[in-house]
C-alpha atoms as a PDB file:
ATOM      1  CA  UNK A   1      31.749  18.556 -32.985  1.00  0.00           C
ATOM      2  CA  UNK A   2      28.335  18.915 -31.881  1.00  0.00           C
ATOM      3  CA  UNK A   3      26.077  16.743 -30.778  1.00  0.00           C
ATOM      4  CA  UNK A   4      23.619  16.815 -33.494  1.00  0.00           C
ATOM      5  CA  UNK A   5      26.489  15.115 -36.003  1.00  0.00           C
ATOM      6  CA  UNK A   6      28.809  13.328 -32.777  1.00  0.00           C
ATOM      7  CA  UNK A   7      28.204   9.561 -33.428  1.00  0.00           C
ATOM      8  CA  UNK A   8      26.663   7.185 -30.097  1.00  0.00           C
ATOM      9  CA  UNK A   9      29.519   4.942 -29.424  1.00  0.00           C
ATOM     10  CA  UNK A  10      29.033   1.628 -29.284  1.00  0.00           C
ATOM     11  CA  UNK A  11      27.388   0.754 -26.078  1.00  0.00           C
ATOM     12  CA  UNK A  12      28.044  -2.017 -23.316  1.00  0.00           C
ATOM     13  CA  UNK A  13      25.381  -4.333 -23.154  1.00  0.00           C
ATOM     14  CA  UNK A  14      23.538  -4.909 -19.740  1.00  0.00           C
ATOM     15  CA  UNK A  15      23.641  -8.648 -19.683  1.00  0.00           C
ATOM     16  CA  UNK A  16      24.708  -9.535 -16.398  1.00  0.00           C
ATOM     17  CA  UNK A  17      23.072  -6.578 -14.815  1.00  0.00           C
ATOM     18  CA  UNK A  18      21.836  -9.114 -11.509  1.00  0.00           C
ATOM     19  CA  UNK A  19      25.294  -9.978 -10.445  1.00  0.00           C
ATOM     20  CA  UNK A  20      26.233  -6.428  -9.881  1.00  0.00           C
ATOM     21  CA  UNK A  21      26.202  -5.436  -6.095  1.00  0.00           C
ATOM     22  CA  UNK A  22      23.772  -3.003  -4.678  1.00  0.00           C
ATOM     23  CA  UNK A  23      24.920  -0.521  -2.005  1.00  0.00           C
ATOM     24  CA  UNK A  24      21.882   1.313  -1.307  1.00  0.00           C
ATOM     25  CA  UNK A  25      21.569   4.851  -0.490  1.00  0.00           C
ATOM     26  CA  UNK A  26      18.494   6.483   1.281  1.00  0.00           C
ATOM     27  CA  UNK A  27      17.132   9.034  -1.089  1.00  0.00           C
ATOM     28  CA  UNK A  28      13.392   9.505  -1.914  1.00  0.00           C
ATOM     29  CA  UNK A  29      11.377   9.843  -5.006  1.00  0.00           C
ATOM     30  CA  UNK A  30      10.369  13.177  -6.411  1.00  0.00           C
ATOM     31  CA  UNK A  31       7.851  13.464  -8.788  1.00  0.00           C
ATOM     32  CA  UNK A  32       8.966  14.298 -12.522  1.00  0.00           C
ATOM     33  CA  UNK A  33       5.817  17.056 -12.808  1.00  0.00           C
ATOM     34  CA  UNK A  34       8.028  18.962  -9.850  1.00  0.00           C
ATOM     35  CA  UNK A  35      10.820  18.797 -11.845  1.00  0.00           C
ATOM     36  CA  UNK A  36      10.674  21.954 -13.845  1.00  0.00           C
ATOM     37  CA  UNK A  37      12.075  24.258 -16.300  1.00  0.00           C
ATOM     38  CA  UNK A  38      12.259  21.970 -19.757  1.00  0.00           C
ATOM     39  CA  UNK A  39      11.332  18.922 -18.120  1.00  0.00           C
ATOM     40  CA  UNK A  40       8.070  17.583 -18.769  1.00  0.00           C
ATOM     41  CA  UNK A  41       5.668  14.517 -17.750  1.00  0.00           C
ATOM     42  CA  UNK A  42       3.464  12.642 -19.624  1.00  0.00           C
ATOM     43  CA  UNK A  43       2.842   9.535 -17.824  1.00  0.00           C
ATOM     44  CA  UNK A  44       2.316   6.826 -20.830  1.00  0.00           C
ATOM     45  CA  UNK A  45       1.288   3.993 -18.473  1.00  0.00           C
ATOM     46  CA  UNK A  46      -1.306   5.467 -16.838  1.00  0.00           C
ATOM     47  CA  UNK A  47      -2.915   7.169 -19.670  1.00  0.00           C
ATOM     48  CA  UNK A  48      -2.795   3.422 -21.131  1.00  0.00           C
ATOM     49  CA  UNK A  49      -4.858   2.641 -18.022  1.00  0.00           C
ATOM     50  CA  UNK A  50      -2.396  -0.038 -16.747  1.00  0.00           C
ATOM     51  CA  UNK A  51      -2.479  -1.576 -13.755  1.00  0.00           C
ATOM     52  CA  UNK A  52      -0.823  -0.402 -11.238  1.00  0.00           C
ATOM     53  CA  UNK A  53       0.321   2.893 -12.879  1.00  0.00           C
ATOM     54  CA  UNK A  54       0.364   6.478 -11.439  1.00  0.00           C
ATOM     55  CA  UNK A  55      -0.615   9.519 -12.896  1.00  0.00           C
ATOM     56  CA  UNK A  56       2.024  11.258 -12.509  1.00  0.00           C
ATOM     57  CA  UNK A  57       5.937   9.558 -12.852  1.00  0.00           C
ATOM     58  CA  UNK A  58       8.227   9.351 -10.323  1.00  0.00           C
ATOM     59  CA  UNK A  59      12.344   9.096 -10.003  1.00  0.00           C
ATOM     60  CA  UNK A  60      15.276   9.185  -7.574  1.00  0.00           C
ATOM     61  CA  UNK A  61      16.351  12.804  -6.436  1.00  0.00           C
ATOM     62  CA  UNK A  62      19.519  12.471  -7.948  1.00  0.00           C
ATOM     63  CA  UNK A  63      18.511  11.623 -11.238  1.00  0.00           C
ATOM     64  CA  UNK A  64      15.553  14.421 -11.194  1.00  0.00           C
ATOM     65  CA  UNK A  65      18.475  16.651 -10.694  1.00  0.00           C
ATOM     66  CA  UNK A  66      20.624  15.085 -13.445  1.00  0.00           C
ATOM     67  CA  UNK A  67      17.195  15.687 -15.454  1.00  0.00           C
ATOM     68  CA  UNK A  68      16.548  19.283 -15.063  1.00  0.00           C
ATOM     69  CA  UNK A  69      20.984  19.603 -15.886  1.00  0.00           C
ATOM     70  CA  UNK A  70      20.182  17.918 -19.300  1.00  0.00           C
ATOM     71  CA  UNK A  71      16.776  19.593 -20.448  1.00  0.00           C
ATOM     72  CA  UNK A  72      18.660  22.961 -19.396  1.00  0.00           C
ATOM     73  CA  UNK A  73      21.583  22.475 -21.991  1.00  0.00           C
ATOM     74  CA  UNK A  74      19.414  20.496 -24.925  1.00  0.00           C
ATOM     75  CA  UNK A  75      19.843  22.734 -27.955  1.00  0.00           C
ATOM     76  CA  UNK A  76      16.715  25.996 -28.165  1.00  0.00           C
ATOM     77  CA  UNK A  77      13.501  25.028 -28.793  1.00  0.00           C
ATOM     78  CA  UNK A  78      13.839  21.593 -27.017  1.00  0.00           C
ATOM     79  CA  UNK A  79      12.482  19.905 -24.277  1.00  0.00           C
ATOM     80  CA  UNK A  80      12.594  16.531 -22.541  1.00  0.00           C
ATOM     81  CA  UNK A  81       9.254  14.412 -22.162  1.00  0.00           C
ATOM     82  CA  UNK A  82       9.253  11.822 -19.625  1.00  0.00           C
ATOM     83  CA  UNK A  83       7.116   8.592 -20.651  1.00  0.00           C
ATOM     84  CA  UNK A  84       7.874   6.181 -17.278  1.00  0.00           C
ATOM     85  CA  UNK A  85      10.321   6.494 -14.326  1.00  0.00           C
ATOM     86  CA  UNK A  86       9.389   4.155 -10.983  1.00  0.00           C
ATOM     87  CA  UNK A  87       7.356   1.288 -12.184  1.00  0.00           C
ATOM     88  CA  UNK A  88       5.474  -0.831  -9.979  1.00  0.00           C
ATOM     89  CA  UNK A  89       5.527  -4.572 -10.117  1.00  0.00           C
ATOM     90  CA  UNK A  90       1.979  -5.052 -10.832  1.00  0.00           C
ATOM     91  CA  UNK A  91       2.556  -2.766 -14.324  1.00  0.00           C
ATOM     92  CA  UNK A  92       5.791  -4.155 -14.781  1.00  0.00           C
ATOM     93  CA  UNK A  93       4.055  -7.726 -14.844  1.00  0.00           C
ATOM     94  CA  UNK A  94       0.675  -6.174 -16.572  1.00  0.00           C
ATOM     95  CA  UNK A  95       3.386  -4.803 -19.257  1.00  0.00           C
ATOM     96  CA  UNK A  96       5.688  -8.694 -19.550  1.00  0.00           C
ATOM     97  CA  UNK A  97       2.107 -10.550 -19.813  1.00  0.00           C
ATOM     98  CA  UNK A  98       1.254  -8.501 -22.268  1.00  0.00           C
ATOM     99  CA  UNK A  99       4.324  -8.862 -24.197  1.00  0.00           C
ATOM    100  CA  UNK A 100       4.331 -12.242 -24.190  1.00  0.00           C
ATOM    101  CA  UNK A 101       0.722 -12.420 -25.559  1.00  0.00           C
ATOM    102  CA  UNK A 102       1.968 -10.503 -28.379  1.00  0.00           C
ATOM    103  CA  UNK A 103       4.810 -12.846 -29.099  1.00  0.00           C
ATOM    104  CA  UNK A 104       2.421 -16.083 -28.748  1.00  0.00           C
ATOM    105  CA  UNK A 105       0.042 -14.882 -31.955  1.00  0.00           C
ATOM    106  CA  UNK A 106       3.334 -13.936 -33.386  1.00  0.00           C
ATOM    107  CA  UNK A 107       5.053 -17.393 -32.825  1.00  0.00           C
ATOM    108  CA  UNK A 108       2.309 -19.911 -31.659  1.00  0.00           C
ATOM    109  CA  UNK A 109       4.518 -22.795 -32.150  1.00  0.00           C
ATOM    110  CA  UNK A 110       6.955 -21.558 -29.193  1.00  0.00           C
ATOM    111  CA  UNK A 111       6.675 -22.245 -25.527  1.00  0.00           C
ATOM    112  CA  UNK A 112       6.536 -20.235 -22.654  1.00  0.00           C
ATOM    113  CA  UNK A 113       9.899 -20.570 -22.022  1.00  0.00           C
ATOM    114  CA  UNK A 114      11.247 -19.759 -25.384  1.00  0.00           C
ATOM    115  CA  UNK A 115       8.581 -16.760 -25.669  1.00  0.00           C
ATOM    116  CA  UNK A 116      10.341 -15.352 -22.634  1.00  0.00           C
ATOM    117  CA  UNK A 117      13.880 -15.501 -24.060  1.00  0.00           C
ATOM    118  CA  UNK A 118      12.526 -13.663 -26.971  1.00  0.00           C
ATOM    119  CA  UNK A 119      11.070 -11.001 -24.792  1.00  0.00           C
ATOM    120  CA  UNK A 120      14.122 -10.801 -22.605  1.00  0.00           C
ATOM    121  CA  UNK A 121      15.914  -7.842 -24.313  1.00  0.00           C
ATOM    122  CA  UNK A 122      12.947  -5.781 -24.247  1.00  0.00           C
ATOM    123  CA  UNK A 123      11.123  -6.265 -20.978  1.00  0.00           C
ATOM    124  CA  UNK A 124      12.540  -7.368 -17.501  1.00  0.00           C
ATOM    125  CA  UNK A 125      10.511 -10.271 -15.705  1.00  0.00           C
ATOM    126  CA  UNK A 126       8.672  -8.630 -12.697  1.00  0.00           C
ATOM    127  CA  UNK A 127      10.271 -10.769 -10.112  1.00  0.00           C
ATOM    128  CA  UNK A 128      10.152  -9.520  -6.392  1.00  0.00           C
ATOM    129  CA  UNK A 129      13.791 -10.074  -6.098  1.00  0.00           C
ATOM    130  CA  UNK A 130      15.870  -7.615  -3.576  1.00  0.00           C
ATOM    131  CA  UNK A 131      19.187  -8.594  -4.999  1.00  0.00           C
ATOM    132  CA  UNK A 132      17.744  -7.823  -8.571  1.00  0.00           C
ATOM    133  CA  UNK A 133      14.827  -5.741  -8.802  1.00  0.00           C
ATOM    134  CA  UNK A 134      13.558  -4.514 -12.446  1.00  0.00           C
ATOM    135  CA  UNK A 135      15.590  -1.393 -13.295  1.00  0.00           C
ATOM    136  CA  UNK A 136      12.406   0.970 -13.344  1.00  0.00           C
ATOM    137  CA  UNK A 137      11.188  -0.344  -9.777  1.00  0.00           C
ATOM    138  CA  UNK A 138      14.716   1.618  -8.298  1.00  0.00           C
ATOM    139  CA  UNK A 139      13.304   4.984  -9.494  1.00  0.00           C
ATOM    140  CA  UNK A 140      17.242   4.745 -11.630  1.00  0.00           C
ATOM    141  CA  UNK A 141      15.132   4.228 -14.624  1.00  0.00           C
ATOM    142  CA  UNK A 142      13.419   6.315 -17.508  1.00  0.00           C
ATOM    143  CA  UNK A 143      11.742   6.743 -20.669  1.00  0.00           C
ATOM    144  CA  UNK A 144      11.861   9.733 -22.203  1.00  0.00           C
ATOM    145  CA  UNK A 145      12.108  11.643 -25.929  1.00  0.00           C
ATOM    146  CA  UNK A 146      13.135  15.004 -26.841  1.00  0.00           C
ATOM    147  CA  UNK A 147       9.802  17.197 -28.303  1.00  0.00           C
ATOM    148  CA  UNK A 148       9.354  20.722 -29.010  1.00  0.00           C
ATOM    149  CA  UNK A 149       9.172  23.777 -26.884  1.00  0.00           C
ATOM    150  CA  UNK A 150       5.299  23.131 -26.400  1.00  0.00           C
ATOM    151  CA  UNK A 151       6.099  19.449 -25.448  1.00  0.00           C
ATOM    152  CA  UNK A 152       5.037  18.118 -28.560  1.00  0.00           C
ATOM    153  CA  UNK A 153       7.280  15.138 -29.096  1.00  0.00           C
ATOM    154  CA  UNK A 154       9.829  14.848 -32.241  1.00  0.00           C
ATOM    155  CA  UNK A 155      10.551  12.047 -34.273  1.00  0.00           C
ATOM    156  CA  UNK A 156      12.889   9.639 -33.086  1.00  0.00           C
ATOM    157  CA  UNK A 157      12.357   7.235 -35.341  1.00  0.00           C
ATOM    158  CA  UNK A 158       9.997   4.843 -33.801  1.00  0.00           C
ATOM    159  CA  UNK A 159       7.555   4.913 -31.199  1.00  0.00           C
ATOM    160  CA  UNK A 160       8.394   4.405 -27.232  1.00  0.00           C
ATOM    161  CA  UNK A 161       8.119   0.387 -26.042  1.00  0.00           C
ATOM    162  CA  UNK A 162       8.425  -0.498 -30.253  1.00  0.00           C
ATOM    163  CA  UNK A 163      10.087  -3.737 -29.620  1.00  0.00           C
ATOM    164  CA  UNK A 164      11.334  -3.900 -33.024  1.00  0.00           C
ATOM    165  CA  UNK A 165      15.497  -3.617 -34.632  1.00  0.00           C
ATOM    166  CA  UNK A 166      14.723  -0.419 -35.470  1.00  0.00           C
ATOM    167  CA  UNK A 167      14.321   0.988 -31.630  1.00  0.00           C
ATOM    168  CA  UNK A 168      17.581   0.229 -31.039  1.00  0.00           C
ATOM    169  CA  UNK A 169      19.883   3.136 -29.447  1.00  0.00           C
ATOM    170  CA  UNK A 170      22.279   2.539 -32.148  1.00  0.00           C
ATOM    171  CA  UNK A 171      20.059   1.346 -35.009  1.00  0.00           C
ATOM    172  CA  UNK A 172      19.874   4.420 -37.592  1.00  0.00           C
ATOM    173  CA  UNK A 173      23.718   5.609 -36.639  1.00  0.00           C
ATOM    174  CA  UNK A 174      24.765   4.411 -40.497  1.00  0.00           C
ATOM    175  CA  UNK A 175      21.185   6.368 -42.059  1.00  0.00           C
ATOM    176  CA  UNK A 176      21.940   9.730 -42.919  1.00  0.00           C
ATOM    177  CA  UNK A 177      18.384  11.557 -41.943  1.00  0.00           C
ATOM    178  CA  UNK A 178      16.326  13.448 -38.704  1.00  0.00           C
ATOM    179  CA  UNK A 179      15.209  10.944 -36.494  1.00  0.00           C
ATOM    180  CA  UNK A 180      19.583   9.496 -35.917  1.00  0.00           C
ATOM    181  CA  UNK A 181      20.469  13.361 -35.600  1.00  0.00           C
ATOM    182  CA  UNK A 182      17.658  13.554 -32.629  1.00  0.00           C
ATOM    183  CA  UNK A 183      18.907  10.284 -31.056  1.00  0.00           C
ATOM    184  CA  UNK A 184      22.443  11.797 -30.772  1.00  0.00           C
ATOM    185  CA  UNK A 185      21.401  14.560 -29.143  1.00  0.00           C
ATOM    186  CA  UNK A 186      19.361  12.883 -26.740  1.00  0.00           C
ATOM    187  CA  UNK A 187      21.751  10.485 -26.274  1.00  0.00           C
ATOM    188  CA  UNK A 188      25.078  13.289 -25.288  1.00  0.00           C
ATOM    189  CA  UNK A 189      22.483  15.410 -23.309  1.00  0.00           C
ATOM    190  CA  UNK A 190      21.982  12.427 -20.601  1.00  0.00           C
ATOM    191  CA  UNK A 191      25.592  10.809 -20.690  1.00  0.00           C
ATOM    192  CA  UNK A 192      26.810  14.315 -19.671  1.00  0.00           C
ATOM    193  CA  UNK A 193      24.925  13.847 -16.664  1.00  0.00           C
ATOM    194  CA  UNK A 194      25.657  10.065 -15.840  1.00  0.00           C
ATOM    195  CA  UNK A 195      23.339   8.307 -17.769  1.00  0.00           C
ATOM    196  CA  UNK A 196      23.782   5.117 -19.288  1.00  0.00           C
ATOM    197  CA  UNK A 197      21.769   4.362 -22.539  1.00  0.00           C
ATOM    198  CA  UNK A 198      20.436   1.047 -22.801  1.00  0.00           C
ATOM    199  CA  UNK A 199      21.008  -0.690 -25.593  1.00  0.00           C
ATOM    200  CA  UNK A 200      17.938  -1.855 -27.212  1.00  0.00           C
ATOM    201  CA  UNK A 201      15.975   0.926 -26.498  1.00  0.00           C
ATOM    202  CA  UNK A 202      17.059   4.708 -27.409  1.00  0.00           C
ATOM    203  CA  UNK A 203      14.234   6.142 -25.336  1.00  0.00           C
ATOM    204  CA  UNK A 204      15.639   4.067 -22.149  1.00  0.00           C
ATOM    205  CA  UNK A 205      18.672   5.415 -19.578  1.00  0.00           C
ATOM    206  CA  UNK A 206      19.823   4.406 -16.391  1.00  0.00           C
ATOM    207  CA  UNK A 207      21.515   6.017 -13.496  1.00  0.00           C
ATOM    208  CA  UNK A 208      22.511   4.221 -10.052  1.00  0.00           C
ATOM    209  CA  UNK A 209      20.454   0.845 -10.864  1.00  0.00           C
ATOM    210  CA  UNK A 210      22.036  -2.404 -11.441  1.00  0.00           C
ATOM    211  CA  UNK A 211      21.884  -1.697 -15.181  1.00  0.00           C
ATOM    212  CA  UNK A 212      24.147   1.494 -14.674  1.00  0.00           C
ATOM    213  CA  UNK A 213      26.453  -0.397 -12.707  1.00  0.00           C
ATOM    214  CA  UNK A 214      26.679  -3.251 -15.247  1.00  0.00           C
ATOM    215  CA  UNK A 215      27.966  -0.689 -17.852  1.00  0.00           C
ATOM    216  CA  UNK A 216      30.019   1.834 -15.270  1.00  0.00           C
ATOM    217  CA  UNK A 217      31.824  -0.986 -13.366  1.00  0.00           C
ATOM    218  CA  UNK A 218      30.724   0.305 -10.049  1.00  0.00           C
ATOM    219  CA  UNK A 219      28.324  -1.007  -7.487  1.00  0.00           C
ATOM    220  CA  UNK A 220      24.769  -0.140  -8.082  1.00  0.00           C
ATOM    221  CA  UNK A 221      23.294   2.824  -5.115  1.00  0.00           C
ATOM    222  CA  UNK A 222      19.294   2.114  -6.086  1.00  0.00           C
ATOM    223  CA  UNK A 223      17.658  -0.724  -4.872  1.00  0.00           C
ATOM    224  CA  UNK A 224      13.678  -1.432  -5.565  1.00  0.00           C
ATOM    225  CA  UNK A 225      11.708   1.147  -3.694  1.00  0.00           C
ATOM    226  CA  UNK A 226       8.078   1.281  -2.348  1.00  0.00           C
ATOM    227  CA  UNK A 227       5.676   3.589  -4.368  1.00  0.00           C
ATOM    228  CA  UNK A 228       5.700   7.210  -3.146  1.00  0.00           C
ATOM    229  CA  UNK A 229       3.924   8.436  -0.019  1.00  0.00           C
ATOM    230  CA  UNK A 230       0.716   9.552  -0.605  1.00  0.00           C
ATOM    231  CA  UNK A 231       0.462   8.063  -3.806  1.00  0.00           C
ATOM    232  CA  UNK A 232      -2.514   4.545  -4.373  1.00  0.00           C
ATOM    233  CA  UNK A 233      -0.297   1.739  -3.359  1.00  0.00           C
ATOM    234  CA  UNK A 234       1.869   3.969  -1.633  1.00  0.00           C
ATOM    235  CA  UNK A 235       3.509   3.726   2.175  1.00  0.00           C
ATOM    236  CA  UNK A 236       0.945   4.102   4.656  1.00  0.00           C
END
């Protein structure tokens, strides 16, 4: 069975993620535009002019390398398109403010505290926390979408960072049409390579963060990471 038609199985949920262990292991960041062959960056954040952002997206060796594996065997004609990998605290908290403003005119009756539950499943608090650092500050985290051989992106259904039912990995598996048929194959191409999909969004996979580990059962091997050398904010 291909993976156009092969179904996403149901996936483990990440809640819980901060309680699994972190054994770190020293590997640097490479950017995603050095990546190559049918991987391609278009860095979402900083075109968005958020603070903080780079303008050009960064991730762990290892899962550049798992990268450049799945663009190589995603069907003719396709390409991967990478939205956000590393993500510094200062967008990550830019991006959870925001968020939360959204969900206030939405629900002005709730408090803080109940606007963050609600916001939860869709954007980690950016808390400086070694033990449990957001998944994109590891470099173990990225968005991406499959798009054409000109890097044109395809339908997937909805739009990356829609916070909506609909964005779910799993959401149009039971609708016969396009956008599910692109999902799966997105979906096979990275979990042959290690990935882990995260549940709420399909554009969203993991590999050696604490979200990984959560879902693999094994300790997580990317801690949070300073921004890349030579890069604003970066190492001096």
């Amino acid at each position: 069975m291909g993976a156009r038609v092969r179904p996403i199985p149901p996936l483990v949920p990440s809640l819980g993620w901060w309680e699994v262990a972190i054994e770190p292991v020293d590997e640097p960041l490479v950017a995603v535009a050095a990546i190559g062959g049918r991987v391609l960056d278009d860095p979402r954040y900083h075109q968005l002019g958020l603070p903080g952002a780079l303008p050009g997206n960064w991730v762990r060796q290892g899962v550049a390398e798992r990268l450049a594996r799945a663009a190589a065997g995603l069907p003719d004609g396709m390409t991967l398109v990478v939205w956000d990998g590393w993500r510094a605290l200062e967008t990550q908290e830019a991006l959870y403010e925001g968020f939360l403003d959204e969900l206030a005119l939405e629900y002005p009756d709730l408090s803080r505290h109940d606007l963050e539950h609600v916001a939860r499943p869709y954007v980690t608090p950016p808390r400086a926390d070694d033990s449990a650092p957001p998944p994109h500050l590891t470099g173990g985290a990225v968005d991406l979408t499959l798009a054409d051989a000109d890097g044109r992106p395809l339908d997937l259904g909805t739009d990356h960072d829609a916070f909506v039912p609909e964005a779910g990995a799993r959401a149009l598996e039971d609708i016969d049409m396009p956008a599910r048929d692109l999902r799966r194959v997105l979906f096979w191409a990275l979990a042959g390579e290690g990935f882990t999909q995260y549940a709420e969004e399909w554009w969203h996979f993991d590999f050696g963060n604490q979200f990984w580990g959560r879902v693999t059962g094994r300790p997580a091997v990317y801690a949070g990471v300073a921004p890349p050398d030579g890069r604003p904010g970066g190492p001096a």
